[in-house]
N, C-alpha and C. Protein backbone atom coordinates (compact mmCIF):
# COMPACT_ATOMS: atom_id res chain seq x y z
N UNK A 1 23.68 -32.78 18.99
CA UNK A 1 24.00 -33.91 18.15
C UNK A 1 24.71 -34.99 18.96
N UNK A 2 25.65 -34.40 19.91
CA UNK A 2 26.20 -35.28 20.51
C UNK A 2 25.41 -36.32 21.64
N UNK A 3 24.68 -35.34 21.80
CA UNK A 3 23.31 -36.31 23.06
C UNK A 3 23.34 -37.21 22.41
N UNK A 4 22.29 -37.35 21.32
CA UNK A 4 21.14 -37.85 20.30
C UNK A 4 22.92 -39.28 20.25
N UNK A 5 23.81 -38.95 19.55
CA UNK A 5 24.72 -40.30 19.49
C UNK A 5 24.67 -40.99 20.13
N UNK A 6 25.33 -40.20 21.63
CA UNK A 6 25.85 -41.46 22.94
C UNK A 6 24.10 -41.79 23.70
N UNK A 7 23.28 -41.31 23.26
CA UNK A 7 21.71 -41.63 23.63
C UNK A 7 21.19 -42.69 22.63
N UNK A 8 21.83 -42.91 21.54
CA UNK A 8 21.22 -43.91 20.75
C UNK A 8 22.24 -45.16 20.62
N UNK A 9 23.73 -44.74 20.94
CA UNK A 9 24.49 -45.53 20.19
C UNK A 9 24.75 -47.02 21.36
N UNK A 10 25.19 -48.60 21.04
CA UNK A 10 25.14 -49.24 21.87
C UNK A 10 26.65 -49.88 21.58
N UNK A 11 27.00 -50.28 22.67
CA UNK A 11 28.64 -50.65 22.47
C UNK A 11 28.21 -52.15 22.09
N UNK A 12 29.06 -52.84 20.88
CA UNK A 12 29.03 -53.61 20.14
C UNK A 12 29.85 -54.83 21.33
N UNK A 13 28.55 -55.74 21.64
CA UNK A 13 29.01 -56.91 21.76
C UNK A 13 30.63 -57.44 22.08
N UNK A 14 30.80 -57.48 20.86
CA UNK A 14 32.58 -58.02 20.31
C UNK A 14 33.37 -57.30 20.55
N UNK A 15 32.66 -55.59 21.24
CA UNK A 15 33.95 -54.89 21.65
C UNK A 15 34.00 -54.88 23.05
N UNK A 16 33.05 -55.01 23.28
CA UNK A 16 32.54 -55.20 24.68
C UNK A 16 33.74 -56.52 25.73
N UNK A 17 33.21 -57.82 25.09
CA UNK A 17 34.05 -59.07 25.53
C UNK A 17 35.21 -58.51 25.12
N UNK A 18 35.59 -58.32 24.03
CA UNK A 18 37.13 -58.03 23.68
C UNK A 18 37.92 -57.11 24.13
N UNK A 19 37.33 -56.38 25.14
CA UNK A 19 37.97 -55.17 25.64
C UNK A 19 38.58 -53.94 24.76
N UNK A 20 37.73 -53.31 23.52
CA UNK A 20 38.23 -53.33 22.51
C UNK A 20 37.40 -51.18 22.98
N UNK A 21 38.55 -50.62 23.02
CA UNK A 21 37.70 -49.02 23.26
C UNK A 21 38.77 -48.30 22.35
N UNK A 22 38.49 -46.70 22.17
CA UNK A 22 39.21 -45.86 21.48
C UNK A 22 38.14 -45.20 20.54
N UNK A 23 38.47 -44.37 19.46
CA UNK A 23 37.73 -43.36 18.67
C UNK A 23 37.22 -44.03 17.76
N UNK A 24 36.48 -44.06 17.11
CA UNK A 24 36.01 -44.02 15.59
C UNK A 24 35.44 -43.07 14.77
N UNK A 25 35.99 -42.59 13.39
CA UNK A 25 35.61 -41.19 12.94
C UNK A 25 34.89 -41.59 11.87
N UNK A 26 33.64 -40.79 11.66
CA UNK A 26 32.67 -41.09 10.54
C UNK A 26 32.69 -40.05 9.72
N UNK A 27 32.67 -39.92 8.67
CA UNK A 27 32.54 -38.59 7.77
C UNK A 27 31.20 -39.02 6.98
N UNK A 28 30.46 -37.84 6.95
CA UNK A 28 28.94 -37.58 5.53
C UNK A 28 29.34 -36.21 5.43
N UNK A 29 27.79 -36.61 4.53
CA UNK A 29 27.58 -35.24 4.20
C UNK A 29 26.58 -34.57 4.23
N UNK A 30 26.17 -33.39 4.96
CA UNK A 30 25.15 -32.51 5.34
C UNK A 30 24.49 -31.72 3.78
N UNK A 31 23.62 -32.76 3.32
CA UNK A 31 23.01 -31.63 1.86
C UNK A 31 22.27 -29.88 2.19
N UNK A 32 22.10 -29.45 0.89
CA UNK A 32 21.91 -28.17 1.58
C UNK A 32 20.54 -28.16 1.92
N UNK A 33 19.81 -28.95 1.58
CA UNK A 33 18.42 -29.41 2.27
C UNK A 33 18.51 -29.79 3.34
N UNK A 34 19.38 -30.01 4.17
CA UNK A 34 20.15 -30.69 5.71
C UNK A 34 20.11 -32.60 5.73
N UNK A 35 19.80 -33.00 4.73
CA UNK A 35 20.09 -34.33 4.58
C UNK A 35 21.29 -34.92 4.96
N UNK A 36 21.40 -36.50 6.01
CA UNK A 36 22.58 -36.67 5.96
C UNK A 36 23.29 -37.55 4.76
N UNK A 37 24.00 -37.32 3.91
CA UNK A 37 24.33 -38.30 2.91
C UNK A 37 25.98 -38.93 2.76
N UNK A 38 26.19 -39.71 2.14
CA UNK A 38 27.28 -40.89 1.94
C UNK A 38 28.52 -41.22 3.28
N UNK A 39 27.64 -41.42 4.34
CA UNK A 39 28.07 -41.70 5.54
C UNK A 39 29.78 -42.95 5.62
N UNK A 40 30.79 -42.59 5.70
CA UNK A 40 31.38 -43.26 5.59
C UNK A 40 32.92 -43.79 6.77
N UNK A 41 33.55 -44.99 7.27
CA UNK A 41 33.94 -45.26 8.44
C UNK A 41 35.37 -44.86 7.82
N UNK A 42 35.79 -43.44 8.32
CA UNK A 42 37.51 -42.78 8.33
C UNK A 42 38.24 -43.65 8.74
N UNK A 43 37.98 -43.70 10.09
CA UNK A 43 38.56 -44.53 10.99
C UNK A 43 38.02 -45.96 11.97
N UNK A 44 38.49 -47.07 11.57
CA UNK A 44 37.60 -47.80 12.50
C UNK A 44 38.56 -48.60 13.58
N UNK A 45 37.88 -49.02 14.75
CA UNK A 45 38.68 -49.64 15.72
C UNK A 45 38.80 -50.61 15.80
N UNK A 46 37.29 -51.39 15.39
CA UNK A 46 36.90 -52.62 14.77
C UNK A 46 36.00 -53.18 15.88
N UNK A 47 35.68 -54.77 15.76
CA UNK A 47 34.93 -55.48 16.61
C UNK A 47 33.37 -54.78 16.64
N UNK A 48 32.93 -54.13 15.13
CA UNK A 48 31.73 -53.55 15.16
C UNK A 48 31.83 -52.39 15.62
N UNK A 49 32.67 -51.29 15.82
CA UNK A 49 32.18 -49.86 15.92
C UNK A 49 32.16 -49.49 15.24
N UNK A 50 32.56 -49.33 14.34
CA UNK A 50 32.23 -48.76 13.04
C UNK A 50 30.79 -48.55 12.47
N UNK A 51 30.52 -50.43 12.41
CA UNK A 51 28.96 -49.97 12.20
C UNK A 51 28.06 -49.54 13.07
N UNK A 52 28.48 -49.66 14.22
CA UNK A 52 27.57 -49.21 14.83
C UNK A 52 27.59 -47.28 15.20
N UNK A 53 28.52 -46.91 14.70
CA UNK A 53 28.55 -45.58 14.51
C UNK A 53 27.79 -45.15 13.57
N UNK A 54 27.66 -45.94 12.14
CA UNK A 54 27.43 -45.46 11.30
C UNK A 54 25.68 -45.54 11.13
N UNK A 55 25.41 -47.00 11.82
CA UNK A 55 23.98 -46.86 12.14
C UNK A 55 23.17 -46.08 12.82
N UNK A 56 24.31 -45.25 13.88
CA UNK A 56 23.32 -44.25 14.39
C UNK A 56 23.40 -43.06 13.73
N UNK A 57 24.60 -42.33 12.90
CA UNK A 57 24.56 -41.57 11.84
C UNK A 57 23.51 -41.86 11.35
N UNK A 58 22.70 -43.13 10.86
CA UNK A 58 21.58 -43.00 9.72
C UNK A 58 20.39 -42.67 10.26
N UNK A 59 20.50 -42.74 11.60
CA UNK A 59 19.40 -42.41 12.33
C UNK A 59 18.45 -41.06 12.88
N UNK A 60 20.13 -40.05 12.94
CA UNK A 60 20.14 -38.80 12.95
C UNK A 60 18.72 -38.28 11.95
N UNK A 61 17.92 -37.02 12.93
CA UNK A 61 17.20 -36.17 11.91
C UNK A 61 17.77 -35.38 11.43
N UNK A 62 16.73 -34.96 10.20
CA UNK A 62 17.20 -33.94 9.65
C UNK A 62 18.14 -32.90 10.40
N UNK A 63 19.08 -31.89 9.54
CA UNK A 63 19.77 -31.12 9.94
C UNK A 63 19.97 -29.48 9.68
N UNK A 64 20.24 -28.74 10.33
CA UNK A 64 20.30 -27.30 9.40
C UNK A 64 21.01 -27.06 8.71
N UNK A 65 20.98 -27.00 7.54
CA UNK A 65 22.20 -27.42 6.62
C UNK A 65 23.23 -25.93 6.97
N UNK A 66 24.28 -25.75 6.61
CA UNK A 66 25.36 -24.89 6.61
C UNK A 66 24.85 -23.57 5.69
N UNK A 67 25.24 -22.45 5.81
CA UNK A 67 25.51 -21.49 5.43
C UNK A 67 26.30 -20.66 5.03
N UNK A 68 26.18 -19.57 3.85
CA UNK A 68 27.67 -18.92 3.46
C UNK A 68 26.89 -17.28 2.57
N UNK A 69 26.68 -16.87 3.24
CA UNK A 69 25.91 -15.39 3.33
C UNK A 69 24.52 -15.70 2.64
N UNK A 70 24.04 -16.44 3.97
CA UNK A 70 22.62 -16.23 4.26
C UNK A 70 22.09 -17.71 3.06
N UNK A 71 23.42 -18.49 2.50
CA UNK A 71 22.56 -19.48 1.46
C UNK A 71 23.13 -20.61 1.93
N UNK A 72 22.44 -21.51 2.07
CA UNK A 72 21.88 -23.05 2.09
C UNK A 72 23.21 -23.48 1.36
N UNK A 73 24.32 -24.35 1.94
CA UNK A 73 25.36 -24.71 1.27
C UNK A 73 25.28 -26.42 1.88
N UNK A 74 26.07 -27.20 1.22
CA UNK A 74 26.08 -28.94 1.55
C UNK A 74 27.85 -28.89 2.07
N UNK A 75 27.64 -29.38 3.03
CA UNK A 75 28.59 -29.39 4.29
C UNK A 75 29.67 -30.83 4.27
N UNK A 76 30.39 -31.07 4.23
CA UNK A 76 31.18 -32.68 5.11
C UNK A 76 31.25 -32.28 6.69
N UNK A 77 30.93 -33.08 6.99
CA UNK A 77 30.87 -33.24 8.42
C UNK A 77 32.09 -34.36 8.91
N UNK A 78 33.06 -34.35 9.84
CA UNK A 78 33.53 -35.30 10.78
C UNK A 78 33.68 -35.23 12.20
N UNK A 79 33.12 -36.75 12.33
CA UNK A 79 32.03 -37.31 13.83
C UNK A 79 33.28 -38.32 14.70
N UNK A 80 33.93 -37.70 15.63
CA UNK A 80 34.33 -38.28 16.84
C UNK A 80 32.98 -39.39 17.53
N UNK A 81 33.44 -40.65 16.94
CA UNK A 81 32.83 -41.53 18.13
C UNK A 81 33.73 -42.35 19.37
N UNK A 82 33.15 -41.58 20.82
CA UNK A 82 34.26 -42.71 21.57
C UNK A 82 33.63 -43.74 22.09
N UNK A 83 34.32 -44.78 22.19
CA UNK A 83 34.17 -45.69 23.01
C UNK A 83 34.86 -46.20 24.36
N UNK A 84 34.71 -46.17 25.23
CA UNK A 84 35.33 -46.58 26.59
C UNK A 84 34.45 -47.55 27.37
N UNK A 85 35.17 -48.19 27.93
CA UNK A 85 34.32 -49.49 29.04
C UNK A 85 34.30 -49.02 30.19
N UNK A 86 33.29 -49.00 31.29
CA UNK A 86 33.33 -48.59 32.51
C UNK A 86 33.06 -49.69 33.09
């Protein structure tokens, strides 16, 4: 999962010039069909990471949804996004 993020995700412009790095935390939710659903920004740093976290959350495939003796359960998930400038 973590590939698929920092492989899709692009550092936002405005954080970029602004020198603007640190975490952003996204919370959804993993249905028990493995859907990701109501993707939402915990934490934001601003200058566009946020959305741009959250756009690659929507991007994500399907998922294996969670389990709890052997049954298909709907999960919350929370997503460490970092950002740093090199």
């Amino acid at each position: 999962m973590l590939q698929f993020i920092y492989s899709n995700i692009k550092y936002p412009v405005e954080a970029r010039t602004n020198g603007v790095e640190g975490t952003v935390y996204v919370s959804f939710i993993i249905t028990k069909e493995g859907r990701v659903t109501d993707i939402e920004i915990v934490r934001n740093i601003g200058a566009g990471t946020g959305e741009e976290a959250v756009r690659v959350v929507r991007l994500m495939p399907q998922w294996v949804p969670g389990r709890v003796e052997d049954v298909p359960v709907t999960c919350k998930f929370n997503l460490p996004v970092k950002y740093r400038l090199e």
